[in-house]
PDB file of N, CA and C in Angstrom:
ATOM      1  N   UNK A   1      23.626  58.668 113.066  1.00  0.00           N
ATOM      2  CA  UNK A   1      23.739  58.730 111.632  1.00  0.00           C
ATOM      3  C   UNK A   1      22.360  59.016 111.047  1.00  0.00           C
ATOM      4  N   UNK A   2      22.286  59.763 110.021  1.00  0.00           N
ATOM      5  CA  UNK A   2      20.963  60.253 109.231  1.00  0.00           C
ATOM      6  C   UNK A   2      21.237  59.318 107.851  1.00  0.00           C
ATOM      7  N   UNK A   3      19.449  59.201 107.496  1.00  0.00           N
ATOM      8  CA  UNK A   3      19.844  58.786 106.391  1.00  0.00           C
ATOM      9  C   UNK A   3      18.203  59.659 105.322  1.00  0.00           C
ATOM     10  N   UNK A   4      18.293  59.230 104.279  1.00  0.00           N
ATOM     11  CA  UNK A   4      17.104  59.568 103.239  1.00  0.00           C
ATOM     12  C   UNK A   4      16.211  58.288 103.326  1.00  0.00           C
ATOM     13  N   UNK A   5      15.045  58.615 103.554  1.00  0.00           N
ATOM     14  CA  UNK A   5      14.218  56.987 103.286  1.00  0.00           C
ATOM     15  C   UNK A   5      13.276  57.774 102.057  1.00  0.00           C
ATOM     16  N   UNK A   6      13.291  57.145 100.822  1.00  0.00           N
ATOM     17  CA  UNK A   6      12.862  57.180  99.835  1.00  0.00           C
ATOM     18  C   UNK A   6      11.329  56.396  99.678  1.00  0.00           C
ATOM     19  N   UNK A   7      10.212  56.917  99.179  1.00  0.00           N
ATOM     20  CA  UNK A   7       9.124  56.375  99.077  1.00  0.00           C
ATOM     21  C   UNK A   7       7.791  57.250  98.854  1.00  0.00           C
ATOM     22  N   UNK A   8       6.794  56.998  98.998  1.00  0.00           N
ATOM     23  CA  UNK A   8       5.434  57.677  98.674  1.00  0.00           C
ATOM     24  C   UNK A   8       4.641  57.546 100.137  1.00  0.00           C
ATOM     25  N   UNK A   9       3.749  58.943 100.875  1.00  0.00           N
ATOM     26  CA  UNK A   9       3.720  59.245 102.021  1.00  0.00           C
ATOM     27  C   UNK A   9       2.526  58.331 102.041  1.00  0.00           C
ATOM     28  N   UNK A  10       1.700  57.707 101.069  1.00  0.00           N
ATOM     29  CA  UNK A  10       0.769  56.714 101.838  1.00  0.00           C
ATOM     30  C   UNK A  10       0.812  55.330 101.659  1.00  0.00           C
ATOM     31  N   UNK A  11       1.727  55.151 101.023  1.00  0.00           N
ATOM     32  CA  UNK A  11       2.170  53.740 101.990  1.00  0.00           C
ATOM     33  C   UNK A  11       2.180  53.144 102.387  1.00  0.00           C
ATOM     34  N   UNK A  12       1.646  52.053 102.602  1.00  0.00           N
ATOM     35  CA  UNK A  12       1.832  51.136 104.376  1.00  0.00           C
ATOM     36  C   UNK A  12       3.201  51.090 104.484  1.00  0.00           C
ATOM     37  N   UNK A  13       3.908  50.512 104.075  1.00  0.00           N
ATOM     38  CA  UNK A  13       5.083  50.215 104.564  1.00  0.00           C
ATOM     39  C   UNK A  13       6.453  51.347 104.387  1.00  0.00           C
ATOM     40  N   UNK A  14       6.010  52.728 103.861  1.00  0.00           N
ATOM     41  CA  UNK A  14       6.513  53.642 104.016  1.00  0.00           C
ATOM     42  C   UNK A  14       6.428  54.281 105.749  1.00  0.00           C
ATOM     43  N   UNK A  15       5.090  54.336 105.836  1.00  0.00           N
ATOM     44  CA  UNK A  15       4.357  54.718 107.177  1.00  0.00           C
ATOM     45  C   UNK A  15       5.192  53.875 108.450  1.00  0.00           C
ATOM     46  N   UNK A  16       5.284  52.712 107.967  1.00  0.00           N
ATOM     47  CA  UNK A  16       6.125  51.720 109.240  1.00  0.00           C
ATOM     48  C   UNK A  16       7.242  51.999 109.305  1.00  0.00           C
ATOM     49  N   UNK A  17       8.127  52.357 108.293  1.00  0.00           N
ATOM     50  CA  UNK A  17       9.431  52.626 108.602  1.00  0.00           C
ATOM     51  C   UNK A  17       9.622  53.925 108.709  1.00  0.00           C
ATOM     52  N   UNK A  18       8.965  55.304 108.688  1.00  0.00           N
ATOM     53  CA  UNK A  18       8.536  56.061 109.100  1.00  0.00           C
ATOM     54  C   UNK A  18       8.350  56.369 110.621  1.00  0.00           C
ATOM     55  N   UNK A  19       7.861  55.148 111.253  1.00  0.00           N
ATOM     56  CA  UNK A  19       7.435  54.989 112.468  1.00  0.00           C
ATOM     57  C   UNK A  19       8.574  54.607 113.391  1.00  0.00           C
ATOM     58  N   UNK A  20       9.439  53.752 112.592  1.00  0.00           N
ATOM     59  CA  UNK A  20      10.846  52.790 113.206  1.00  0.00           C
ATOM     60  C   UNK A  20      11.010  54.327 113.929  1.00  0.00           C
ATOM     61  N   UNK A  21      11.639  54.737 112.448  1.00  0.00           N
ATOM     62  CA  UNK A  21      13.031  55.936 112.909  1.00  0.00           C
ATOM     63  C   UNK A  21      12.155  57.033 113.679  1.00  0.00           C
ATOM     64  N   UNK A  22      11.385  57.470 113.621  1.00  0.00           N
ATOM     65  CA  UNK A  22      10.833  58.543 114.573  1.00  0.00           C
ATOM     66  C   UNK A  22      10.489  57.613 116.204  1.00  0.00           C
ATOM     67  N   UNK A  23      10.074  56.938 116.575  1.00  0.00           N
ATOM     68  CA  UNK A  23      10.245  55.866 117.708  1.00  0.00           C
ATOM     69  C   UNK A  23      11.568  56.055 117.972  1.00  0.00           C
ATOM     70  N   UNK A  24      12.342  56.056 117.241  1.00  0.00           N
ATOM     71  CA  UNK A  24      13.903  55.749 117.945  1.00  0.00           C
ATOM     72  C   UNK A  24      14.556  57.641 117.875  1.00  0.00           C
ATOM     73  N   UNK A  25      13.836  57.874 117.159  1.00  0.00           N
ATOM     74  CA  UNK A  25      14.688  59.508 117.209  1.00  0.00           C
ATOM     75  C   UNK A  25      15.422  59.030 116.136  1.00  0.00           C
ATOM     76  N   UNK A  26      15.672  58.770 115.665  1.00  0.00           N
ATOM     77  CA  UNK A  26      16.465  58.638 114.709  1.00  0.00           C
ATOM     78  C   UNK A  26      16.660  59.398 113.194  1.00  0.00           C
ATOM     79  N   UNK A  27      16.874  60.447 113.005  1.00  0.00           N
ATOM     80  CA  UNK A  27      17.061  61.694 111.796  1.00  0.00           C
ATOM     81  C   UNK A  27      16.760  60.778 110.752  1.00  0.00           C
ATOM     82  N   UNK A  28      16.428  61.290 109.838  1.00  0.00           N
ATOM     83  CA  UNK A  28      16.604  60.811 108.199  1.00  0.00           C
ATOM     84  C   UNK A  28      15.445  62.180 107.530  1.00  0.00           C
ATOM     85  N   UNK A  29      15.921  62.240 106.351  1.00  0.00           N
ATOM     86  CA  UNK A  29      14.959  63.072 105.562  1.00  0.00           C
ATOM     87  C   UNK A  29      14.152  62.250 104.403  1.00  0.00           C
ATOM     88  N   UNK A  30      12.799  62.779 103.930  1.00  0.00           N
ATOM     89  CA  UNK A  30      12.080  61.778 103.903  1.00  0.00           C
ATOM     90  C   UNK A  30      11.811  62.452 102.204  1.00  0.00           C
ATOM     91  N   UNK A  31      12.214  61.781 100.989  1.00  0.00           N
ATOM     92  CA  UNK A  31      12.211  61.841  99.558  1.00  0.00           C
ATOM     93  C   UNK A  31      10.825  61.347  98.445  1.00  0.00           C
ATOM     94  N   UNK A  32       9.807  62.116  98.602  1.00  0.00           N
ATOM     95  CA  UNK A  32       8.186  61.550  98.179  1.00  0.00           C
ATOM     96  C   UNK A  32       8.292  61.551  96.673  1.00  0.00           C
ATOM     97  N   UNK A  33       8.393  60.416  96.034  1.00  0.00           N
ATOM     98  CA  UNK A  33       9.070  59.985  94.608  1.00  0.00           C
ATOM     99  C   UNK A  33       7.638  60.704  93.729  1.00  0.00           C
ATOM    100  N   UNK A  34       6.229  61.061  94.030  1.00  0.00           N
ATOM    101  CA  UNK A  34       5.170  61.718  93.781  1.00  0.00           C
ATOM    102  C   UNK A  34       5.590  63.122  93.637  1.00  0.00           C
ATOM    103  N   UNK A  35       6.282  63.308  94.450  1.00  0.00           N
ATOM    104  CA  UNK A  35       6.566  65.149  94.344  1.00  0.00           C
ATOM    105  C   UNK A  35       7.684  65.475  93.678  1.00  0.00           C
ATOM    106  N   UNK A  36       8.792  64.924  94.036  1.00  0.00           N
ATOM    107  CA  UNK A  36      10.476  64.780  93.201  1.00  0.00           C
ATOM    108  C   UNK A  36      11.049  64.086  92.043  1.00  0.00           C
ATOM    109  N   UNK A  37      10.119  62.842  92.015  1.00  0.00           N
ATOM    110  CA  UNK A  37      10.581  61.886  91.328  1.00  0.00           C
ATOM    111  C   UNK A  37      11.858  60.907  91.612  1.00  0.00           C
ATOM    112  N   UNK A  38      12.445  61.036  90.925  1.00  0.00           N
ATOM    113  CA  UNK A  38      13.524  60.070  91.306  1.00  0.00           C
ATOM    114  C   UNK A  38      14.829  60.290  89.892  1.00  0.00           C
ATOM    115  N   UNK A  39      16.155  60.805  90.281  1.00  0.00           N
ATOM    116  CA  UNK A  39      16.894  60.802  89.028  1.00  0.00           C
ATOM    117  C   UNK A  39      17.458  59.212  88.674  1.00  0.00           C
ATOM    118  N   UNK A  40      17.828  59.584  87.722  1.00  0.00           N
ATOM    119  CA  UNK A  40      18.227  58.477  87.324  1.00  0.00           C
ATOM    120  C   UNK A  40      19.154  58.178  87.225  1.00  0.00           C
ATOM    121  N   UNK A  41      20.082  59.017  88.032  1.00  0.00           N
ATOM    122  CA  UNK A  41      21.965  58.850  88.542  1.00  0.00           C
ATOM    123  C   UNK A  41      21.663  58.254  89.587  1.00  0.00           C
ATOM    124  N   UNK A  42      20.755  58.479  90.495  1.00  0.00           N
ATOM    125  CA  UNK A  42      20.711  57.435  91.596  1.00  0.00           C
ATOM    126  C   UNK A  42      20.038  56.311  91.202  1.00  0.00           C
ATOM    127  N   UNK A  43      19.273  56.095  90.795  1.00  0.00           N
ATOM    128  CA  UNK A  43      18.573  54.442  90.499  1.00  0.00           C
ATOM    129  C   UNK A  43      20.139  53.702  89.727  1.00  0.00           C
ATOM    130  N   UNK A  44      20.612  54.576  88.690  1.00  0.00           N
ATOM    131  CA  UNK A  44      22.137  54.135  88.165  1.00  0.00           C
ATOM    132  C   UNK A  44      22.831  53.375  89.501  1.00  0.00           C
ATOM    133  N   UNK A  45      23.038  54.278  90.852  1.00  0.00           N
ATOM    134  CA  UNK A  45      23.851  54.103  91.794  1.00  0.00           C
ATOM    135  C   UNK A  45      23.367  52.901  92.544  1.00  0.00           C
ATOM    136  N   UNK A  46      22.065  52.455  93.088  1.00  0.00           N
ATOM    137  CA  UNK A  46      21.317  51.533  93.318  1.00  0.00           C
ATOM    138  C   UNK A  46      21.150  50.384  92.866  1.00  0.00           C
ATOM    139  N   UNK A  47      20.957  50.459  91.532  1.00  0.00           N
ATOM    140  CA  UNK A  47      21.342  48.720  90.368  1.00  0.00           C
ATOM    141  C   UNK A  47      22.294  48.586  90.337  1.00  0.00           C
ATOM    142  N   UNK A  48      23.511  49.516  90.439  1.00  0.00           N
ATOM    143  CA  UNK A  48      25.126  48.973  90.774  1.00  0.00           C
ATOM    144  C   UNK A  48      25.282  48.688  91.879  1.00  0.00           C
ATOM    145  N   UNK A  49      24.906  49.213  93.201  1.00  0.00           N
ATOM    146  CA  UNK A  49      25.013  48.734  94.664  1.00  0.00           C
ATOM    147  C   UNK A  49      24.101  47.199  94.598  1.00  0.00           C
ATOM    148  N   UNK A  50      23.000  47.225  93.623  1.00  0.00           N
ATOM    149  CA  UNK A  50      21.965  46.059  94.919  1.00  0.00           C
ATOM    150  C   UNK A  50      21.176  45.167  93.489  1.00  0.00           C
ATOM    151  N   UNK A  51      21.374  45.693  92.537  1.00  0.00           N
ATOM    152  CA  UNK A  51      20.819  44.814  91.172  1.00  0.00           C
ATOM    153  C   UNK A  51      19.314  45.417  90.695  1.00  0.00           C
ATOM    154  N   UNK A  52      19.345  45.138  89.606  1.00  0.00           N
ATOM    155  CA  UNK A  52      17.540  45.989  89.097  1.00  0.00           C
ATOM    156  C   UNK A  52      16.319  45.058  89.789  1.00  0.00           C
ATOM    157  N   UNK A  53      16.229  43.732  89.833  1.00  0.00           N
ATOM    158  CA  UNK A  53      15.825  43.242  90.542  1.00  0.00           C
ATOM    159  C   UNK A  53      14.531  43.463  91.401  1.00  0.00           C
ATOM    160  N   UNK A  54      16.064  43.214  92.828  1.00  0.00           N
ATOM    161  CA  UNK A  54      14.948  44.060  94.033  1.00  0.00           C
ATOM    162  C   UNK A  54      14.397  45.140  93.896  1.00  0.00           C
ATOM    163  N   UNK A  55      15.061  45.928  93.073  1.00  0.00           N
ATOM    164  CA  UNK A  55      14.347  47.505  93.059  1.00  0.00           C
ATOM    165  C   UNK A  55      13.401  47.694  92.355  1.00  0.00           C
ATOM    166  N   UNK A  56      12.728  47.058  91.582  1.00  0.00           N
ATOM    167  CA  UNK A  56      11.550  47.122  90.295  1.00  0.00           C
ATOM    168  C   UNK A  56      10.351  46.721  90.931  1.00  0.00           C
ATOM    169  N   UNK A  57       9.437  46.581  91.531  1.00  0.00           N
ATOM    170  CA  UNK A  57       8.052  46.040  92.225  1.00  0.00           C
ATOM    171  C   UNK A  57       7.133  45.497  90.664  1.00  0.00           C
ATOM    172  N   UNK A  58       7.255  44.365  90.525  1.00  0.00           N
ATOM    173  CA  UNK A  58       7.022  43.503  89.166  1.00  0.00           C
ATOM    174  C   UNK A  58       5.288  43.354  89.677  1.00  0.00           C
ATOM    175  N   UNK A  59       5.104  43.300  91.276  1.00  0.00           N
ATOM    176  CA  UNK A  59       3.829  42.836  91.863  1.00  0.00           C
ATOM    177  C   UNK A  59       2.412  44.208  92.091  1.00  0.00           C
ATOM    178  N   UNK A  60       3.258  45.204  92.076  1.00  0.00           N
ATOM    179  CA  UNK A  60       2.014  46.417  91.765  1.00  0.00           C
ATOM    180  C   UNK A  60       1.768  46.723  90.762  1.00  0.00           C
ATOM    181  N   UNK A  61       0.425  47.413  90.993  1.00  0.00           N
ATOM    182  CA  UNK A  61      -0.663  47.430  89.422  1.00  0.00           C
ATOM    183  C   UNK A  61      -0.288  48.352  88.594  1.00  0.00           C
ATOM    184  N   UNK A  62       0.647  49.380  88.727  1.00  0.00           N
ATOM    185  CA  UNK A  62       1.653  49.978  87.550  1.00  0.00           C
ATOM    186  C   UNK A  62       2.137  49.138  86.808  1.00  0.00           C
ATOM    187  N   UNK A  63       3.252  48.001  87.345  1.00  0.00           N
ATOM    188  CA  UNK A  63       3.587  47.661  86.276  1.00  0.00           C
ATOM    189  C   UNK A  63       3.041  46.612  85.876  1.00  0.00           C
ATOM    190  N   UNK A  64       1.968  46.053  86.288  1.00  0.00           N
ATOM    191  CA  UNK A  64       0.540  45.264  85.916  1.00  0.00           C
ATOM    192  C   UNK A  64      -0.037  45.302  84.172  1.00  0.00           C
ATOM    193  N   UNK A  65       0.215  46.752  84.681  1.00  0.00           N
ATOM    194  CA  UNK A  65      -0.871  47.681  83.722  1.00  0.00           C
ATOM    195  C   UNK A  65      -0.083  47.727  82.390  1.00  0.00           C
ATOM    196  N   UNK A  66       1.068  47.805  82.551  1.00  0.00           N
ATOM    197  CA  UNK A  66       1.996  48.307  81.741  1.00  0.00           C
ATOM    198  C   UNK A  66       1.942  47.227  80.425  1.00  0.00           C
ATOM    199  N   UNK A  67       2.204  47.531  79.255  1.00  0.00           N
ATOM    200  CA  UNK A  67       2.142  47.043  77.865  1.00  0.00           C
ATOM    201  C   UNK A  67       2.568  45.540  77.888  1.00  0.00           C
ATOM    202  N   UNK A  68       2.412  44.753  77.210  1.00  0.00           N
ATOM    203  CA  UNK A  68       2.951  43.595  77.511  1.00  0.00           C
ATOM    204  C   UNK A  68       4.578  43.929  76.843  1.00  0.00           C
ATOM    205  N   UNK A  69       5.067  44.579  75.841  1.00  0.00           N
ATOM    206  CA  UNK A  69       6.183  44.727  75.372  1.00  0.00           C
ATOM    207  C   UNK A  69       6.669  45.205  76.246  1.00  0.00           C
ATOM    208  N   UNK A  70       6.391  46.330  77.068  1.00  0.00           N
ATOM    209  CA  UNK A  70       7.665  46.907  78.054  1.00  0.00           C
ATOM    210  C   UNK A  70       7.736  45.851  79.417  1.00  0.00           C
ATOM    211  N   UNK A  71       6.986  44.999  79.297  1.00  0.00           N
ATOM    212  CA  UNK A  71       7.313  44.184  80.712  1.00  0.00           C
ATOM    213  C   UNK A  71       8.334  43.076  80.662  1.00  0.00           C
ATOM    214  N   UNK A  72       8.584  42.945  78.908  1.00  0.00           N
ATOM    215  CA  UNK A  72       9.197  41.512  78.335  1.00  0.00           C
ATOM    216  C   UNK A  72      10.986  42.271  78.060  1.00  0.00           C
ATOM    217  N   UNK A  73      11.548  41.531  78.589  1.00  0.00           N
ATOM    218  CA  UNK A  73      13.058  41.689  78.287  1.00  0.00           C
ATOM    219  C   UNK A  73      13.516  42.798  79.182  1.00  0.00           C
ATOM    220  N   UNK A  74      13.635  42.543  80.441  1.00  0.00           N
ATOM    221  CA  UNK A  74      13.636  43.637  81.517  1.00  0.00           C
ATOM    222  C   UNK A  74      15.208  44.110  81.468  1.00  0.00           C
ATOM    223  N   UNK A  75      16.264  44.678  81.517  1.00  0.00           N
ATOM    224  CA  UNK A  75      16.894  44.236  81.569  1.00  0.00           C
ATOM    225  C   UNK A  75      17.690  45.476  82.642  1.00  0.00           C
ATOM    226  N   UNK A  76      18.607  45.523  83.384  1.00  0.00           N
ATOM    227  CA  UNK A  76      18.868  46.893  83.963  1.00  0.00           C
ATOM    228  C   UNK A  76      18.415  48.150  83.806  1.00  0.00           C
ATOM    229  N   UNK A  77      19.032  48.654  82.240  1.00  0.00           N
ATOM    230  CA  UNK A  77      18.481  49.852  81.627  1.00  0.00           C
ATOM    231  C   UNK A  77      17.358  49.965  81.106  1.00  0.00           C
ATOM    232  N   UNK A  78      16.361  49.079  80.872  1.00  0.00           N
ATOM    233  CA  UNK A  78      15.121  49.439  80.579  1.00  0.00           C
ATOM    234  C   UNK A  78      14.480  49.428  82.215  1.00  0.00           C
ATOM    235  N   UNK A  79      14.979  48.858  82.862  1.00  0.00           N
ATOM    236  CA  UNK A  79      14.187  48.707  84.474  1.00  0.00           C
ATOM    237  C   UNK A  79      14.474  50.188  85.074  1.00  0.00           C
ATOM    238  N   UNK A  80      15.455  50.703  84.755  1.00  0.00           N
ATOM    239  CA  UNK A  80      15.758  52.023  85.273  1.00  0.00           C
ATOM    240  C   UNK A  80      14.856  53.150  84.512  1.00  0.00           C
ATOM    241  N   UNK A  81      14.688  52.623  82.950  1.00  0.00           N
ATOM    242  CA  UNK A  81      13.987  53.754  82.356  1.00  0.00           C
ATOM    243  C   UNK A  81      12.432  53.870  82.877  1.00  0.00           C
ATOM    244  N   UNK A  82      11.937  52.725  83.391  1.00  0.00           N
ATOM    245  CA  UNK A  82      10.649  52.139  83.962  1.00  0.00           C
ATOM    246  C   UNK A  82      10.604  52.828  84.974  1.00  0.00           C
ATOM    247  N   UNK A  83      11.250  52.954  85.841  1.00  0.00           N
ATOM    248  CA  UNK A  83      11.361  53.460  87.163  1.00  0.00           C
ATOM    249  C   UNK A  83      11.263  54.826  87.337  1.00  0.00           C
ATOM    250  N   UNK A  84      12.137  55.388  86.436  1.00  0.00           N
ATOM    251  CA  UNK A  84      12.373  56.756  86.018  1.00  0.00           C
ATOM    252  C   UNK A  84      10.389  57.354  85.250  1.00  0.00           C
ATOM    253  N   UNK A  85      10.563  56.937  84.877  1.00  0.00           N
ATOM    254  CA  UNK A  85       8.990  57.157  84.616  1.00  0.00           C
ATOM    255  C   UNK A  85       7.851  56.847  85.579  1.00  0.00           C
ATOM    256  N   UNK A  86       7.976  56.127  85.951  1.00  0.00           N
ATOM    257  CA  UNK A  86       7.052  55.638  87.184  1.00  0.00           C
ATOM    258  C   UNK A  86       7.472  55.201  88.207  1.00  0.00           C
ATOM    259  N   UNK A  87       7.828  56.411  89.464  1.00  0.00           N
ATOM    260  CA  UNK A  87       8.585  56.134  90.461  1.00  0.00           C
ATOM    261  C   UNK A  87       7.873  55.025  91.125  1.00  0.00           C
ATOM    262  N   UNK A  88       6.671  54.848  91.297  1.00  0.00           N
ATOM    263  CA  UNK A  88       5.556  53.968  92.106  1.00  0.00           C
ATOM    264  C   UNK A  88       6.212  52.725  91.808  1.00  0.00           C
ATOM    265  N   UNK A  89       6.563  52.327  90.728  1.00  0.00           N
ATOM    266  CA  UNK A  89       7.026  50.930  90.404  1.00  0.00           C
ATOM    267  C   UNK A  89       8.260  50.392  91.241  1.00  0.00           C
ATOM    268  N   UNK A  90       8.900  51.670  92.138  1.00  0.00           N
ATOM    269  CA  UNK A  90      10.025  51.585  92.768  1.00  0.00           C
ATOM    270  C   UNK A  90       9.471  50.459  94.432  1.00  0.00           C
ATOM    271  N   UNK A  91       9.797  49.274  94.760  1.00  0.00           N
ATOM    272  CA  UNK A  91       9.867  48.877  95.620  1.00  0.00           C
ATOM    273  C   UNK A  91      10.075  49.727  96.923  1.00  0.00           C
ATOM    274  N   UNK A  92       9.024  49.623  97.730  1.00  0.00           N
ATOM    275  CA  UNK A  92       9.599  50.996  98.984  1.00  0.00           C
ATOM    276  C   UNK A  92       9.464  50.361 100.211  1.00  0.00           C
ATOM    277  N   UNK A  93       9.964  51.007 100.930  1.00  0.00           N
ATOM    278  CA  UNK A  93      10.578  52.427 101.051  1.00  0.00           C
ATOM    279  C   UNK A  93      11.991  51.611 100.591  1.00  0.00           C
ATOM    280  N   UNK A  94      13.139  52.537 100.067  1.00  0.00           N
ATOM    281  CA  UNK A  94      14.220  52.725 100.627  1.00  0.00           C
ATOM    282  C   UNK A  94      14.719  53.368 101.207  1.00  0.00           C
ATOM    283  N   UNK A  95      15.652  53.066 101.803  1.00  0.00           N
ATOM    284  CA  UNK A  95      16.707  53.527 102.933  1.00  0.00           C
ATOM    285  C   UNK A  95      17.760  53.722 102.709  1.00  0.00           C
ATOM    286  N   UNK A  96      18.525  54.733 102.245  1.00  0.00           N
ATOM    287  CA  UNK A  96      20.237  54.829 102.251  1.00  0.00           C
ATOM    288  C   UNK A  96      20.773  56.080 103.179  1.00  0.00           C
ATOM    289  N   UNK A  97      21.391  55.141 103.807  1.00  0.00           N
ATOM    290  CA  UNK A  97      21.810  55.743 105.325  1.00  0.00           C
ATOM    291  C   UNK A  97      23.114  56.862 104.649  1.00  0.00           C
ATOM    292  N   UNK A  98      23.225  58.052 105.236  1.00  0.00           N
ATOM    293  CA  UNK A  98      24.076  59.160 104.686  1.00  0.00           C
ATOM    294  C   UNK A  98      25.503  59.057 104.634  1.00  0.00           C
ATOM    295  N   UNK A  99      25.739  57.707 105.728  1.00  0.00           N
ATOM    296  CA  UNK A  99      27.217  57.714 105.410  1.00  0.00           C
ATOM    297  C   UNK A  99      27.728  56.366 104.439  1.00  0.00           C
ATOM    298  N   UNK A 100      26.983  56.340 103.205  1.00  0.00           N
ATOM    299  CA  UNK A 100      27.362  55.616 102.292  1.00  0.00           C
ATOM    300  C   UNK A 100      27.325  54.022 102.614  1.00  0.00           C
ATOM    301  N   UNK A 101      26.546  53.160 103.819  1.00  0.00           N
ATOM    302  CA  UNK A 101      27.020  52.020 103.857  1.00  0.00           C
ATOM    303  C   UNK A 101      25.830  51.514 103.077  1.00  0.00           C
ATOM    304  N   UNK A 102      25.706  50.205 103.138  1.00  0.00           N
ATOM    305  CA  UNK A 102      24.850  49.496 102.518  1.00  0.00           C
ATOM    306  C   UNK A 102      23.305  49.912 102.515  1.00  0.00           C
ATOM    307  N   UNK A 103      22.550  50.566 101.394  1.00  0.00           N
ATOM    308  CA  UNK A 103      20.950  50.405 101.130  1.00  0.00           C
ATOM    309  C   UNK A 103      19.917  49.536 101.469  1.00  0.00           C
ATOM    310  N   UNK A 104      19.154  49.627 101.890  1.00  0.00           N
ATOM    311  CA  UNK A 104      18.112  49.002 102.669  1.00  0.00           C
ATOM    312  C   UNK A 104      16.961  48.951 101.598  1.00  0.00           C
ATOM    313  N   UNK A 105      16.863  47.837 100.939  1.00  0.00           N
ATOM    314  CA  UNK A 105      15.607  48.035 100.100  1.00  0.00           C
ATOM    315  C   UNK A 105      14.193  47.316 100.434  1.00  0.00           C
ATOM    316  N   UNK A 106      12.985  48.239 100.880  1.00  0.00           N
ATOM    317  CA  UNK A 106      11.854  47.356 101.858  1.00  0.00           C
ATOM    318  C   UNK A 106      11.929  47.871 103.076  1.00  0.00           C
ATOM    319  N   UNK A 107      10.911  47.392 103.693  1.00  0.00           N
ATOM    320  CA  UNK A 107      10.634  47.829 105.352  1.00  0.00           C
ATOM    321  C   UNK A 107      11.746  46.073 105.769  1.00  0.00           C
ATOM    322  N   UNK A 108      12.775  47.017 106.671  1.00  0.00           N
ATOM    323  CA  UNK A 108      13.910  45.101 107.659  1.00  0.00           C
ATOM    324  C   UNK A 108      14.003  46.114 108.630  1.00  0.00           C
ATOM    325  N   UNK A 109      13.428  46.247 110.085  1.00  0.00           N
ATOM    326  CA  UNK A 109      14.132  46.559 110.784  1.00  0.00           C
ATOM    327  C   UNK A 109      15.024  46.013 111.367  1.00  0.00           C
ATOM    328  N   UNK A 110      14.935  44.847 111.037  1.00  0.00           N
ATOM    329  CA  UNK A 110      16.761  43.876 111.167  1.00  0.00           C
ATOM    330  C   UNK A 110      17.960  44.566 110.593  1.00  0.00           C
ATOM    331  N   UNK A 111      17.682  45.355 109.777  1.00  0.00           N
ATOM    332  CA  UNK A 111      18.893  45.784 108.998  1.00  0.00           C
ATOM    333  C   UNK A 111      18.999  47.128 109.816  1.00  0.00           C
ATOM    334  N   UNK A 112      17.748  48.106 109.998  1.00  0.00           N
ATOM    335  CA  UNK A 112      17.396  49.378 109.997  1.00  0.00           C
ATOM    336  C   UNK A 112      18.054  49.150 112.051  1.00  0.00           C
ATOM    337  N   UNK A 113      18.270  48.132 112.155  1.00  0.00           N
ATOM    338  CA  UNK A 113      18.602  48.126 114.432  1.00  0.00           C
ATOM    339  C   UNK A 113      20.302  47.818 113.648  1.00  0.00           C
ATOM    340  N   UNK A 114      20.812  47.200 112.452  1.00  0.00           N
ATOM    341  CA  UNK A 114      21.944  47.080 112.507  1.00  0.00           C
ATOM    342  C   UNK A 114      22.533  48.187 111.586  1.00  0.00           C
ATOM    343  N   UNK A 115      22.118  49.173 111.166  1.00  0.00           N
ATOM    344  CA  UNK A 115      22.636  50.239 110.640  1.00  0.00           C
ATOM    345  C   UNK A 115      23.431  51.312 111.740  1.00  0.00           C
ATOM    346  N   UNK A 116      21.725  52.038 112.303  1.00  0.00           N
ATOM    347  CA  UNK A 116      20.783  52.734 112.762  1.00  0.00           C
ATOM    348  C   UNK A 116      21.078  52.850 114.573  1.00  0.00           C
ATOM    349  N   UNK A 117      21.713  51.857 115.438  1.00  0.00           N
ATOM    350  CA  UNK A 117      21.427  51.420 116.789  1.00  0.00           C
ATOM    351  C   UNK A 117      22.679  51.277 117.101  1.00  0.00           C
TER     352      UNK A 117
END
């Protein structure tokens, strides 16, 4: 099974899961949120699969930086509009394996040996 691992090529923890699937042979095509961005039908598809939540990185200096008003009252759709603007703020890598099962958000190769193996 192939999947997309979503993220920015320098990374640390893009680079590691990077490393999983090529170690194992394992296909996936690789989505650099710097070069493409990120739509916002999929982040839509993602906060309905897995919650805004996990997917927002509250702990890097993007959204550090960010106004004190846009950090206050987060709420799905403003977390998506956040994201959508500043893919970096996106928690990485993700992982959504091509045949639709459950998203992998973060470096788990616990999840990535029970997808993937």
């Amino acid at each position: 099974m192939a999947a997309t691992l979503y993220g920015i090529p320098n990374c640390d923890t893009v680079k590691k899961a990077r490393q999983w699937f090529e170690k194992r042979q394992i296909p996936y095509a690789f989505h650099d949120y710097k070069k493409s961005g990120i739509d916002k039908e999929k982040l839509e598809m993602w906060v309905l699969e897995k919650g805004w939540e996990p997917l927002l990185n509250k702990r890097g200096t993007t959204f550090r930086q960010l106004p004190d008003v846009l950090k206050q009252d987060i709420d799905a759709d403003k977390a998506i509009m956040l994201m959508v603007a500043h893919p970096e703020m996106i928690k990485r890598p993700v992982v959504e394996p091509n045949d639709g099962t459950d998203l992998v958000i973060g470096y788990d190769s616990t999840a990535y040996e029970t997808l993937f193996t």
